[in-house]
Protein backbone atom coordinates (compact mmCIF):
# COMPACT_ATOMS: atom_id res chain seq x y z
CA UNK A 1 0.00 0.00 0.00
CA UNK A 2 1.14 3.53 -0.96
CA UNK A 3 1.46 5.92 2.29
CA UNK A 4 1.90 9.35 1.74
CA UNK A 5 4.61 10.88 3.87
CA UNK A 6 2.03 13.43 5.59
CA UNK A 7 4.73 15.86 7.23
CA UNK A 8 3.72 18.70 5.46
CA UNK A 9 1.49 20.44 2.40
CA UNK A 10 4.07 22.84 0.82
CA UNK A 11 8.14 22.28 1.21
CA UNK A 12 9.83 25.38 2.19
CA UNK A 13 6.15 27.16 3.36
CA UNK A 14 5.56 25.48 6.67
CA UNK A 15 6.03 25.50 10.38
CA UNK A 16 8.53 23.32 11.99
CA UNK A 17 6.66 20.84 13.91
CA UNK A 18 8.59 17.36 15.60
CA UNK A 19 8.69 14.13 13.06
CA UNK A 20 6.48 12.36 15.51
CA UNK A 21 4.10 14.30 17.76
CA UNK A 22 3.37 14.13 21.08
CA UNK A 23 -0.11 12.93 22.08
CA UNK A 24 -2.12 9.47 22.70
CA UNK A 25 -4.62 9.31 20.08
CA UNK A 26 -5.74 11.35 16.71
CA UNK A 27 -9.22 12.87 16.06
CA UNK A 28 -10.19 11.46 12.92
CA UNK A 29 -12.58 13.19 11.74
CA UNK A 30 -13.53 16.79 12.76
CA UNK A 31 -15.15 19.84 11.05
CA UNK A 32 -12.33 22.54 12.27
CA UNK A 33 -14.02 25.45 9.82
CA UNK A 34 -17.43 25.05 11.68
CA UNK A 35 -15.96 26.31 14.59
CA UNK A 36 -16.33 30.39 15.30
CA UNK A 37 -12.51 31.35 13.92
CA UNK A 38 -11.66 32.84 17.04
CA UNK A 39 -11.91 29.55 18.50
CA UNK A 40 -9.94 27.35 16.29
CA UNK A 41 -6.90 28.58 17.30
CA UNK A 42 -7.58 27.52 21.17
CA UNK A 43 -9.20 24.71 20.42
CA UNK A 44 -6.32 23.18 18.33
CA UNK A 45 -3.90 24.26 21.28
CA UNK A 46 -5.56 22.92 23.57
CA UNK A 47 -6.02 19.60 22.17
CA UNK A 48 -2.25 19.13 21.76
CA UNK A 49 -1.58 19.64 25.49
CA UNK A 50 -4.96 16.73 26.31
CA UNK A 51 -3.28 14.15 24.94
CA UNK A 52 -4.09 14.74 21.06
CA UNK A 53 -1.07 14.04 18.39
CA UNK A 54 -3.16 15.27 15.19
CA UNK A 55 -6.60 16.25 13.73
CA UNK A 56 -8.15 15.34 10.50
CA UNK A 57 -9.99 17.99 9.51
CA UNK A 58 -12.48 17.10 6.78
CA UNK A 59 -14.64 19.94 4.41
CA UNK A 60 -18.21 20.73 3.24
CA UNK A 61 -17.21 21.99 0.14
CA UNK A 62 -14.57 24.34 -1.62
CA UNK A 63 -14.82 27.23 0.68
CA UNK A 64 -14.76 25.17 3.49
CA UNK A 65 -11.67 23.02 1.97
CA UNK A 66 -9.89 26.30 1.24
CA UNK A 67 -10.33 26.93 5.36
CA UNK A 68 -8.91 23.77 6.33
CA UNK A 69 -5.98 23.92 3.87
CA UNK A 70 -4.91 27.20 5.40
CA UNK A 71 -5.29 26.00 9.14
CA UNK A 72 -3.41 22.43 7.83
CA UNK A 73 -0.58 24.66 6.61
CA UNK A 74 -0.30 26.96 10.20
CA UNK A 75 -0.64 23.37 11.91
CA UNK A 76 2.15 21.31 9.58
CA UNK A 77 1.65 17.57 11.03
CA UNK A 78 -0.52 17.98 13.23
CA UNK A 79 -4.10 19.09 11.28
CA UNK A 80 -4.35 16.84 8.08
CA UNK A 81 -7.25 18.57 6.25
CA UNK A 82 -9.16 16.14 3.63
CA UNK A 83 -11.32 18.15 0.74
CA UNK A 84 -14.71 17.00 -0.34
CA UNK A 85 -18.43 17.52 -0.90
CA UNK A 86 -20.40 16.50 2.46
CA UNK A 87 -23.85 15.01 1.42
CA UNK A 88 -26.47 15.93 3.71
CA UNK A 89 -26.78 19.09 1.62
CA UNK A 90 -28.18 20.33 -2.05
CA UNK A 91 -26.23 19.27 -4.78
CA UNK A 92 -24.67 21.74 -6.21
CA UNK A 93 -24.11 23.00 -10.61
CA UNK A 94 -21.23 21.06 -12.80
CA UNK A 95 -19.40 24.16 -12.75
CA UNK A 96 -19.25 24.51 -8.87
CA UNK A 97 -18.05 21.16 -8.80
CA UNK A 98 -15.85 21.09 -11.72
CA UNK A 99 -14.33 23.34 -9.72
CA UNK A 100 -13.62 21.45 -6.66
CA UNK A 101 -12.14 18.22 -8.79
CA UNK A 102 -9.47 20.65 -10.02
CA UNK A 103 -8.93 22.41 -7.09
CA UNK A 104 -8.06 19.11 -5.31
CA UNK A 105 -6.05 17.71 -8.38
CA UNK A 106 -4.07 21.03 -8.33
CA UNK A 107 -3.35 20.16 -4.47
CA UNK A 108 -2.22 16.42 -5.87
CA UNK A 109 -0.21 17.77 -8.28
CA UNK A 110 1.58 20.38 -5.59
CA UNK A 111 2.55 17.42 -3.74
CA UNK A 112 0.52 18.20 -0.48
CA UNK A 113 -0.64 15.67 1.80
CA UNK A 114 -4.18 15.38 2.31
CA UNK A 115 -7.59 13.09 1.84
CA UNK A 116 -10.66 13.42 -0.02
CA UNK A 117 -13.54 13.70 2.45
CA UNK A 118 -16.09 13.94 3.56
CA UNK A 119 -18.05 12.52 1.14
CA UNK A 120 -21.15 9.93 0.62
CA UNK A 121 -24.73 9.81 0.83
CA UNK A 122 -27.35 11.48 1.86
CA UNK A 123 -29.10 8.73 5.06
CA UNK A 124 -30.59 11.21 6.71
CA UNK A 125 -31.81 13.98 4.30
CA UNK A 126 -33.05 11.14 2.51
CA UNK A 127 -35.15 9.38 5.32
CA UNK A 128 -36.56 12.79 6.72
CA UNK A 129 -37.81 13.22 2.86
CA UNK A 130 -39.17 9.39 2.50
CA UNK A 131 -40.51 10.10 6.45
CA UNK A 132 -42.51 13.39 5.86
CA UNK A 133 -46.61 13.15 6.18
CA UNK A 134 -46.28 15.17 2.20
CA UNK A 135 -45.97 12.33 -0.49
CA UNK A 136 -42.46 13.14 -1.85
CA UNK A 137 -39.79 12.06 -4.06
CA UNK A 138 -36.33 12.06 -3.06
CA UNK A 139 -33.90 11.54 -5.78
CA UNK A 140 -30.62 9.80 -4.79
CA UNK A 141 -29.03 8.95 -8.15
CA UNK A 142 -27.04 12.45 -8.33
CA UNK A 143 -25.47 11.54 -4.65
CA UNK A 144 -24.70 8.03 -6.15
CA UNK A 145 -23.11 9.54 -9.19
CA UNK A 146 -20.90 12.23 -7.13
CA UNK A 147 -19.43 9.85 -4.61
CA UNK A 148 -18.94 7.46 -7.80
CA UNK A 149 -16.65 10.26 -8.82
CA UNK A 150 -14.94 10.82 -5.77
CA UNK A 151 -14.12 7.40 -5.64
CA UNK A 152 -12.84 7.30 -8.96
CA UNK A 153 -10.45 10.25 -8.16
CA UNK A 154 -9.06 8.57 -4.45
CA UNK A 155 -8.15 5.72 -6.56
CA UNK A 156 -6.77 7.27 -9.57
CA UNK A 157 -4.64 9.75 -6.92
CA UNK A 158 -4.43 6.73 -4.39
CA UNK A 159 -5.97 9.14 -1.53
CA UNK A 160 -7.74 7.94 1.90
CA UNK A 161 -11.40 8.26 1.39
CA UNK A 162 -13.72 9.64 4.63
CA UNK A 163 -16.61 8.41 4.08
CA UNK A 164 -20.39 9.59 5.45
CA UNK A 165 -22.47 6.24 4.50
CA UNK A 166 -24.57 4.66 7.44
CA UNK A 167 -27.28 1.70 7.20
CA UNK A 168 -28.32 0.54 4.06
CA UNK A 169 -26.20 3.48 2.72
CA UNK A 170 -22.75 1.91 3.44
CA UNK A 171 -23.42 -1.02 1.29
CA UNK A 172 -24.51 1.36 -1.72
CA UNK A 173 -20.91 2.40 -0.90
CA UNK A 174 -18.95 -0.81 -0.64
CA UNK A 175 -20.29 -1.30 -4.09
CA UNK A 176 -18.93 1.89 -5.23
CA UNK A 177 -15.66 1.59 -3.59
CA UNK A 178 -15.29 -2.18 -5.12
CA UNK A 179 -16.07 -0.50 -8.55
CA UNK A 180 -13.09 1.82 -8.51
CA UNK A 181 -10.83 -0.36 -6.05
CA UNK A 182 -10.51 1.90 -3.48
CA UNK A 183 -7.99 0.85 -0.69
CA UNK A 184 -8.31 3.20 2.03
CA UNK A 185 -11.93 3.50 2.93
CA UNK A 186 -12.93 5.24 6.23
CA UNK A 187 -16.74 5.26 7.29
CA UNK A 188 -16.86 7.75 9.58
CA UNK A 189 -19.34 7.25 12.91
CA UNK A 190 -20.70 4.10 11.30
CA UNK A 191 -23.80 2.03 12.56
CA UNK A 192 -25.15 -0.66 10.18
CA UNK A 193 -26.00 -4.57 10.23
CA UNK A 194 -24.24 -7.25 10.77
CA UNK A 195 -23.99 -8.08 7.16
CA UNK A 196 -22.56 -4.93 5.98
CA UNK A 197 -20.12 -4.78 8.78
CA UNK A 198 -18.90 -8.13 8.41
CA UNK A 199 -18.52 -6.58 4.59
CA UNK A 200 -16.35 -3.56 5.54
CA UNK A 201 -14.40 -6.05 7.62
CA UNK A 202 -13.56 -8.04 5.14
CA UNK A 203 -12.25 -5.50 2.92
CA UNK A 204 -10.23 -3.80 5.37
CA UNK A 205 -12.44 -0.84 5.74
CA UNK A 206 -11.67 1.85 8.51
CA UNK A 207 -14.40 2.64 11.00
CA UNK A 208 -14.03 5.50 13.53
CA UNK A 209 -15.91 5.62 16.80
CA UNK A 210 -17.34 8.30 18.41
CA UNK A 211 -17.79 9.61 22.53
CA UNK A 212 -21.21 8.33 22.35
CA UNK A 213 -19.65 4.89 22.71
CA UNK A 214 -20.14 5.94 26.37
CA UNK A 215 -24.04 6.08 26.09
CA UNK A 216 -24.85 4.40 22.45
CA UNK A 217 -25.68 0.66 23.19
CA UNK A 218 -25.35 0.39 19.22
CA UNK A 219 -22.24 1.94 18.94
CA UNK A 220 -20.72 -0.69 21.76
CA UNK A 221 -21.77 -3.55 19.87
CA UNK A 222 -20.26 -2.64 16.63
CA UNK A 223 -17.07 -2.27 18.66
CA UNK A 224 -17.37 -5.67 19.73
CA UNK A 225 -17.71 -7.04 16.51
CA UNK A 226 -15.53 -5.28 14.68
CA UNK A 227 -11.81 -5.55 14.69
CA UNK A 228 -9.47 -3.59 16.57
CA UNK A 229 -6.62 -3.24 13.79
CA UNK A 230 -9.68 -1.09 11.91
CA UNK A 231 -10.55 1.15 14.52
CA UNK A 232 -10.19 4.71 14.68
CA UNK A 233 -11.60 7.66 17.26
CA UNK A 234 -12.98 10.58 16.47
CA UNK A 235 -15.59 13.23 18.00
CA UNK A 236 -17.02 14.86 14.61
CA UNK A 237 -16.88 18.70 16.35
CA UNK A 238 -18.90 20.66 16.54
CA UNK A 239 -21.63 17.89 16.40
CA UNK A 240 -22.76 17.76 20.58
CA UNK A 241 -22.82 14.54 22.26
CA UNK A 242 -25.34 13.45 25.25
CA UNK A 243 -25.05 11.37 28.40
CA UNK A 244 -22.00 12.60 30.20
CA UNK A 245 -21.11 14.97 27.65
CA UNK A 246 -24.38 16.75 27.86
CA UNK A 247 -23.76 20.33 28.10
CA UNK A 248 -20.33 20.14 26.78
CA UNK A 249 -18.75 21.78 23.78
CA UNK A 250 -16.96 18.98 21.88
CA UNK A 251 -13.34 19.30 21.31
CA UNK A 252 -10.95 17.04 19.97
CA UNK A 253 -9.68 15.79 23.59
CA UNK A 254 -12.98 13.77 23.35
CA UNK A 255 -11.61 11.41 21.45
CA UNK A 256 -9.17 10.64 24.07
CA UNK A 257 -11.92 9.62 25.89
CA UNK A 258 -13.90 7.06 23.35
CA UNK A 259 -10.38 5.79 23.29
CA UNK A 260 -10.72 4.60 26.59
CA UNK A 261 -14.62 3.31 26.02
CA UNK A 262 -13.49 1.30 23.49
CA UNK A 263 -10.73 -0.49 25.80
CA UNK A 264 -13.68 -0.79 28.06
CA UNK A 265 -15.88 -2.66 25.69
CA UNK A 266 -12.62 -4.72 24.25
CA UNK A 267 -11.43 -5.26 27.86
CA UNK A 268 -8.32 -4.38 27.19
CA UNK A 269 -5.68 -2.62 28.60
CA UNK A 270 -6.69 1.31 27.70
CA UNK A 271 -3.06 2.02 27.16
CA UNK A 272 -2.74 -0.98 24.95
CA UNK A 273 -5.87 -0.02 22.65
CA UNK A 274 -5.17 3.87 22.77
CA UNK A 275 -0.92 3.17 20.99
CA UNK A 276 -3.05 0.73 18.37
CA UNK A 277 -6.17 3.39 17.82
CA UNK A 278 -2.99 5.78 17.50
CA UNK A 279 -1.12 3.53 15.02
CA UNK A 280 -3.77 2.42 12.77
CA UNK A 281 -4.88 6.16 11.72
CA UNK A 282 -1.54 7.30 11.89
CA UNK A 283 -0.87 4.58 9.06
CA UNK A 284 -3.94 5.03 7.22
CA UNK A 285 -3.42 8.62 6.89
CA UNK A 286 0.06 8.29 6.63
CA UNK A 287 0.20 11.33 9.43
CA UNK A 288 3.74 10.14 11.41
């Protein structure tokens, strides 16, 4: 498997930062650019002095990729942004995304590290649609078609993929991904049935895990069946969490925390599962 070298975007433009950094686990998945942007700076700080080596800081779209690509390059190593087209919103014209494909080829061709994410399909847009009292149509094939693309380009660039496909959803997408051979595949806080689980599994799919492992009988069991080597942790910020993290503004040190659930439900040692939760996205990524 190809690994990019993920210590840096742009030679000669970036901050020094260590070859290995400090820190027990890596958020996975995280919307940085939907925090106020007089936070982000605290926030990221922060994090790196509770425990947290790195971020993965995934996009909505173009403006929101351009965000993360400019916080990725003031945080060298330790926020890896990923550029993509999240799906629980309007599809947008060609040209608008036409624009996006080249943007991210141009950052392929500069040689920067980064994934393609988040992308997928719609779940829940789609079931509140099918759901509604109003007799309506919701059409899925242009969501199909765009993550079809995406797919195409990880492969063709040989990118990590972040993935936002739950329930009957993520087997739409193992299809997809088998189509183009994708390799690195991450569904990000995944639930789904047995079947399509044992599926993932199989192909050596990534799944990341979430603080509401603490509350979320669903989320426990799909720890226990699923294999450690493919586990991730994340927190998804600013989404809120419930249960003991009621109340609580979520911030990457969270995922320090699910972490320690997931030793919990393994019963394992926590230090044991947190330096192979740390290894496996630090390889998948290729973030050292």
């Amino acid at each position: 498997m190809a690994i990019e070298t993920g210590n840096g975007l742009c030679e000669g433009q970036l901050s020094s930062v260590s070859s290995q950094q400090v820190g027990t686990c890596i958020d996975a998945h995280i919307h940085i650019d939907l925090y106020e942007a007089e936070l982000r700076e605290e926030l990221l700080e922060r994090a790196f002095t509770e425990g947290v080596a790195a971020v993965v800081a995934v996009s909505m779209h173009l403006e929101s990729a351009i965000v993360n690509r400019e916080i990725a390059l003031r945080y060298a190593g330790r926020v890896h942004p990923a550029y993509g087209f999240h799906p629980e919103q309007p599809i947008p014209a060609a040209k608008e995304l036409d624009e996006l494909f080249e943007w991210i080829r141009l950052r392929h061709e500069a040689g920067e590290s980064f994934a393609i994410g988040e992308v997928g399909l719609p779940y829940y847009t789609r079931t509140e649609v099918e759901q509604a009292e109003v007799d309506m149509f919701f059409d899925e094939k242009p969501y199909l078609q765009l993550l079809d693309r995406f797919a195409a380009l990880a492969a063709e660039l040989d990118r990590p993929l972040v993935l936002h496909a739950v329930y009957e959803d993520a087997s739409k997408a193992c299809d997809i991904m088998g189509r183009h051979g994708v390799r690195r595949a991450h569904f990000h806080w995944f639930k789904g049935d047995t079947e399509v689980i044992r599926r993932m599994a199989a192909s050596g799919y990534m799944v990341s895990v979430t603080p509401d492992i603490a509350y979320e009988a669903e989320i426990q069991q799909l720890v226990r069946q699923y294999p450690i080597e493919l586990l991730m942790v994340e927190t998804d910020g600013p989404w809120p969490f419930e249960g003991i993290y009621a109340g609580q503004q979520t911030r990457p040190a969270m995922a320090v925390e699910a972490a320690k659930h997931i030793a919990n439900v393994k019963q394992l040692p926590a230090e044991q599962v947190a330096e192979i939760l740390l290894a496996n996205t630090r390889r998948f990524y290729g973030i050292i």
